[in-house]
Protein backbone atom coordinates (compact mmCIF):
# COMPACT_ATOMS: atom_id res chain seq x y z
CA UNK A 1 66.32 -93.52 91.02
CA UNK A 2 69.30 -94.07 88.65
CA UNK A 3 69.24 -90.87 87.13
CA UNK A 4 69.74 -88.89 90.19
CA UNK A 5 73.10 -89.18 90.03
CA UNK A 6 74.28 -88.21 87.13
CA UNK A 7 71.73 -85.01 86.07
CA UNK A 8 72.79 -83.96 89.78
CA UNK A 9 76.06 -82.92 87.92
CA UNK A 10 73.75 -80.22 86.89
CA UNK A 11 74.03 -77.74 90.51
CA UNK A 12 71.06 -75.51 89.04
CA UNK A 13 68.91 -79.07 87.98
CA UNK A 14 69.86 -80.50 91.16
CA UNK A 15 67.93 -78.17 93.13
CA UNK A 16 64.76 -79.25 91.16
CA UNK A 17 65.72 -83.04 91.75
CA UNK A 18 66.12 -82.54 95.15
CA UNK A 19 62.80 -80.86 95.58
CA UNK A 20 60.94 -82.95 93.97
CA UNK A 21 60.08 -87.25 93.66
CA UNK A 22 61.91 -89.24 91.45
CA UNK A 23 59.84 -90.02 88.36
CA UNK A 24 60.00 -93.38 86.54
CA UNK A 25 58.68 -94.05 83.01
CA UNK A 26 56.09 -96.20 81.93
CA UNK A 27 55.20 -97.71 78.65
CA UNK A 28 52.00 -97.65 76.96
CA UNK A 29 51.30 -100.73 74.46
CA UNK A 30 48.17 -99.15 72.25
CA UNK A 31 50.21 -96.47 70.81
CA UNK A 32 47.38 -95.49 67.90
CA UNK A 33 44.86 -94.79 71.33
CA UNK A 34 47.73 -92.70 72.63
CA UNK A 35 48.57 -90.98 69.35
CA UNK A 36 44.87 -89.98 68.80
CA UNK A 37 44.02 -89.43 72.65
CA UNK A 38 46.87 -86.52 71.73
CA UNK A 39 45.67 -85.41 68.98
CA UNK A 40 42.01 -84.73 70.44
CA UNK A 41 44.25 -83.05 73.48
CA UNK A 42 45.46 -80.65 71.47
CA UNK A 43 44.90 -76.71 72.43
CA UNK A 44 42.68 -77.89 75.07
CA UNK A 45 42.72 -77.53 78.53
CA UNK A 46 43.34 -81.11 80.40
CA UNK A 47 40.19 -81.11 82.02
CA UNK A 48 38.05 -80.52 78.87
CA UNK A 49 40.60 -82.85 77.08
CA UNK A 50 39.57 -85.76 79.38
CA UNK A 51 35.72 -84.91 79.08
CA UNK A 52 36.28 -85.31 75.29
CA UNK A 53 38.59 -88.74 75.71
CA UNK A 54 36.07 -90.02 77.59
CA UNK A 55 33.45 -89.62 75.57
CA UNK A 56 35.59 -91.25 72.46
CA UNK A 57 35.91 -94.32 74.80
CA UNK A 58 32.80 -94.94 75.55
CA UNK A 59 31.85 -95.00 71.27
CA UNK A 60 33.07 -98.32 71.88
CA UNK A 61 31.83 -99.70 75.19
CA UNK A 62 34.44 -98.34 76.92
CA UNK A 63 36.96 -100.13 75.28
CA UNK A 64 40.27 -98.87 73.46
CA UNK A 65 38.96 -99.15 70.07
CA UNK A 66 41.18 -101.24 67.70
CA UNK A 67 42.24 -99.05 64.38
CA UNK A 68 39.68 -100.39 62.14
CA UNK A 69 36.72 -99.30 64.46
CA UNK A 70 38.35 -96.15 64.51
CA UNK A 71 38.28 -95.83 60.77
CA UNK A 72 34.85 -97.26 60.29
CA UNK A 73 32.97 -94.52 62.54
CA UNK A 74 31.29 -92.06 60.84
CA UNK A 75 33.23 -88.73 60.36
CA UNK A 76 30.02 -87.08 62.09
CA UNK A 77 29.47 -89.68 65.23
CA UNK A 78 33.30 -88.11 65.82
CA UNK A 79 32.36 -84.58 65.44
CA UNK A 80 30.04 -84.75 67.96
CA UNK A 81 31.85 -86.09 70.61
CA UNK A 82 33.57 -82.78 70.54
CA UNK A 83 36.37 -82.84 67.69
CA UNK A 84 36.83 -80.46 65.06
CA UNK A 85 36.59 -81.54 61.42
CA UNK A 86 40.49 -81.30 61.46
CA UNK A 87 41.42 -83.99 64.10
CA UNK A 88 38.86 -85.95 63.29
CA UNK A 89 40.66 -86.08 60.00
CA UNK A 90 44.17 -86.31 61.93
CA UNK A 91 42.69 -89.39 64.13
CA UNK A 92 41.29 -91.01 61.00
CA UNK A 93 44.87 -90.21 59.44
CA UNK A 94 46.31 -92.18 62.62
CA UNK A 95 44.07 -95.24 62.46
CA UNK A 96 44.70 -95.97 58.83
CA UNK A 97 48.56 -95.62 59.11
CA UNK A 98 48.32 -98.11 62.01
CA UNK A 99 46.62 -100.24 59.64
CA UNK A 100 48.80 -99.94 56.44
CA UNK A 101 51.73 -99.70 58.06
CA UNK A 102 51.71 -100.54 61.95
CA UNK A 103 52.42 -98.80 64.83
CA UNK A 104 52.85 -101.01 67.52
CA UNK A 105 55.41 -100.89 70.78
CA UNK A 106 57.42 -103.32 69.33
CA UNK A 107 57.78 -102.27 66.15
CA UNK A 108 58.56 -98.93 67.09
CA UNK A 109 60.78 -100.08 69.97
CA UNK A 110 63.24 -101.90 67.66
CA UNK A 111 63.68 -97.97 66.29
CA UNK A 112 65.78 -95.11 67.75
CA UNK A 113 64.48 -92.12 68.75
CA UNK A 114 64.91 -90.52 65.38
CA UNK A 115 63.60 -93.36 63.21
CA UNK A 116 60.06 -93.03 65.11
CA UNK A 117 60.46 -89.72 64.42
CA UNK A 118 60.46 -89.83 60.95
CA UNK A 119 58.39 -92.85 60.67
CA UNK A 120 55.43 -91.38 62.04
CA UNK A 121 55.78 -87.60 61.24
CA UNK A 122 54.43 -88.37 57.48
CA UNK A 123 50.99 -88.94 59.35
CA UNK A 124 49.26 -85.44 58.62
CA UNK A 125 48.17 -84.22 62.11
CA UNK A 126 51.21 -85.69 63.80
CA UNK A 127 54.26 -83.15 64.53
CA UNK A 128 57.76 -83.73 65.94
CA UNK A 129 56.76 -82.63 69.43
CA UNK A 130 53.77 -85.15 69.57
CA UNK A 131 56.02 -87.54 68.86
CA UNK A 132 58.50 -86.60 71.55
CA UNK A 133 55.88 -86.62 73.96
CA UNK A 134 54.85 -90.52 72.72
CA UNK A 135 58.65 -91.21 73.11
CA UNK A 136 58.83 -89.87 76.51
CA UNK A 137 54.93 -91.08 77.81
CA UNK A 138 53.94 -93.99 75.58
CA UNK A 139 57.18 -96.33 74.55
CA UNK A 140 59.46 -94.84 78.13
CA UNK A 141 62.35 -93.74 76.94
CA UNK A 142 64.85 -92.25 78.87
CA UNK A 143 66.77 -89.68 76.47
CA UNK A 144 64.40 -87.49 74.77
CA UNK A 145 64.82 -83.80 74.76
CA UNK A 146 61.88 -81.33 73.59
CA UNK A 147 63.73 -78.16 71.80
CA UNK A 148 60.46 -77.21 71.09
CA UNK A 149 58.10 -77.41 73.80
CA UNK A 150 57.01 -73.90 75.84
CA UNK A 151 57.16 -75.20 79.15
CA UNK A 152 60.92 -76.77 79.20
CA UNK A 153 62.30 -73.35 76.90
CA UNK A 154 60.73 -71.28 79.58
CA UNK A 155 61.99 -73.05 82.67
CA UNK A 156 65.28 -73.79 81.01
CA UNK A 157 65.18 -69.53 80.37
CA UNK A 158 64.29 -68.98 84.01
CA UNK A 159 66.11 -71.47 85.47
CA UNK A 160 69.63 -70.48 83.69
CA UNK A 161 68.72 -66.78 83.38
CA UNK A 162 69.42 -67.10 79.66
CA UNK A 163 68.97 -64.47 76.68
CA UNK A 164 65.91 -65.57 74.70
CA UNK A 165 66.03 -62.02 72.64
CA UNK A 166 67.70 -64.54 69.53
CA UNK A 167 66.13 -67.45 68.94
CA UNK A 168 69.39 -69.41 67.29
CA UNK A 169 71.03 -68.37 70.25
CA UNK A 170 68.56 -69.73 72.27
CA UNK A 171 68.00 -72.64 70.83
CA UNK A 172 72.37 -73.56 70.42
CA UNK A 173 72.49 -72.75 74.35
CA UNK A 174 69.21 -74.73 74.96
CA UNK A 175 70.50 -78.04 73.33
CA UNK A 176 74.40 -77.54 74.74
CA UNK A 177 72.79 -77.72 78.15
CA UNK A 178 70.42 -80.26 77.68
CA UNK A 179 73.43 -82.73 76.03
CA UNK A 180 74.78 -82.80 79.19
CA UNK A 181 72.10 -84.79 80.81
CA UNK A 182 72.25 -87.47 77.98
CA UNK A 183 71.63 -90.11 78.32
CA UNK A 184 68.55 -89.25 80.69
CA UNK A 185 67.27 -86.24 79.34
CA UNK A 186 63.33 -87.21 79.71
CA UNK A 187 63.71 -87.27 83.19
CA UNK A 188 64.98 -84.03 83.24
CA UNK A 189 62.25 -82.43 81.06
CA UNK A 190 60.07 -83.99 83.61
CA UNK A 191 61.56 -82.25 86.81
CA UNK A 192 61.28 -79.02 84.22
CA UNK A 193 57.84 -79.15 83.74
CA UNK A 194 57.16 -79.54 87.49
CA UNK A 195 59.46 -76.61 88.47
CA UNK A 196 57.25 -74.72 86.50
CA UNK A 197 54.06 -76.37 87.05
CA UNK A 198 53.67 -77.08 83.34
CA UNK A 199 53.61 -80.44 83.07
CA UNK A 200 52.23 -81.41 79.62
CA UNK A 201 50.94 -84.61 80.24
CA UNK A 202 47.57 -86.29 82.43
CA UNK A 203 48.17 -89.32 84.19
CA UNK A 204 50.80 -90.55 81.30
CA UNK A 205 48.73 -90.12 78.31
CA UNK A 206 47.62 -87.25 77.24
CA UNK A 207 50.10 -84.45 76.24
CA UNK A 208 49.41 -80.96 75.57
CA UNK A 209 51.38 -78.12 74.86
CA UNK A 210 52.73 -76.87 71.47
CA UNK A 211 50.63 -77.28 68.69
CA UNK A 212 51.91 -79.14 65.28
């Protein structure tokens, strides 16, 4: 894969590349499915994440539901397909941004990394690192590098035997190593998360991991 090369530069991340498949991106083009299949993953185990996904699927035959059907179904026919009252709020939240505003691949695709960032963190329910995960899993791009997320800060920690006693520190020395893999940082969270078996995604769609 193209990115081989140059995060090989990295002796300690080359070991993980070399252990492991290449990975290549893919892009999603319902992102408000993706953003609320998230949501509902949240603080959830995968399995019992995909029980509940399921379940919101087949509300409408099945069928990614379009943003309007999502906003017209009763706050209670949500509830019980396993959602608390607060993402069913946050999903709501999701469908009627799509609709005022719009959400879709190409919109957001004519943005940079930052500028979806702040474009869709107004939505209440929707943090930074869900939004780093949609960057990554949902609209593939290439150069996206979660500070934030558990599973890369403790691989990163293990991996480089670094100090994580202060969290500035930690957190200066976590993004001077990462800005060497630029412009192909998402590929190396990935390899991260599989070094440590933490992988915060299910077959591409659903993240989970640190809570917003």
């Amino acid at each position: 894969m193209h990115y081989l090369e140059h995060l090989s530069k990295d002796k300690k991340l080359k070991k993980l590349l070399d252990a492991g498949d290449p990975h290549q991106l893919k892009k999603r083009r319902n992102i408000c499915t993706y953003l609320c299949a998230s949501i509902m993953s949240q603080q959830l185990s995968v399995k019992v994440a995909d029980v509940i996904y399921k379940r919101f699927i087949a509300l409408y035959g099945g069928k990614e539901p379009t943003p309007q059907q999502i906003r017209d179904t009763p706050f209670e026919k949500l509830r019980g397909i396993g959602l608390s009252n607060a993402k069913v709020g946050y999903v709501k939240n999701v469908a009627q941004f799509e609709i005022e505003f719009g959400m879709d691949a190409r919109k957001l695709g004519k943005m940079t990394n930052e500028e979806v960032i702040n474009y869709l963190v107004v939505i209440k329910g929707v943090g930074r690192w869900t939004i780093e995960m949609l960057l990554m899993f949902a609209l593939g791009r290439e150069d996206v590098f979660a500070l934030d997320d558990l599973g890369i800060r403790n691989a990163m920690i293990k991996l480089y035997k670094l100090d994580d006693g202060n969290k500035k520190k930690l957190n200066e020395e976590l993004l001077r190593l990462s800005a060497k893999w630029s412009p192909y940082r998402t590929y190396a969270c990935v390899h991260l998360w599989r070094w440590k078996d933490n992988a915060p995604v299910l077959k591409e769609k659903r993240p989970k991991g640190k809570i917003k």
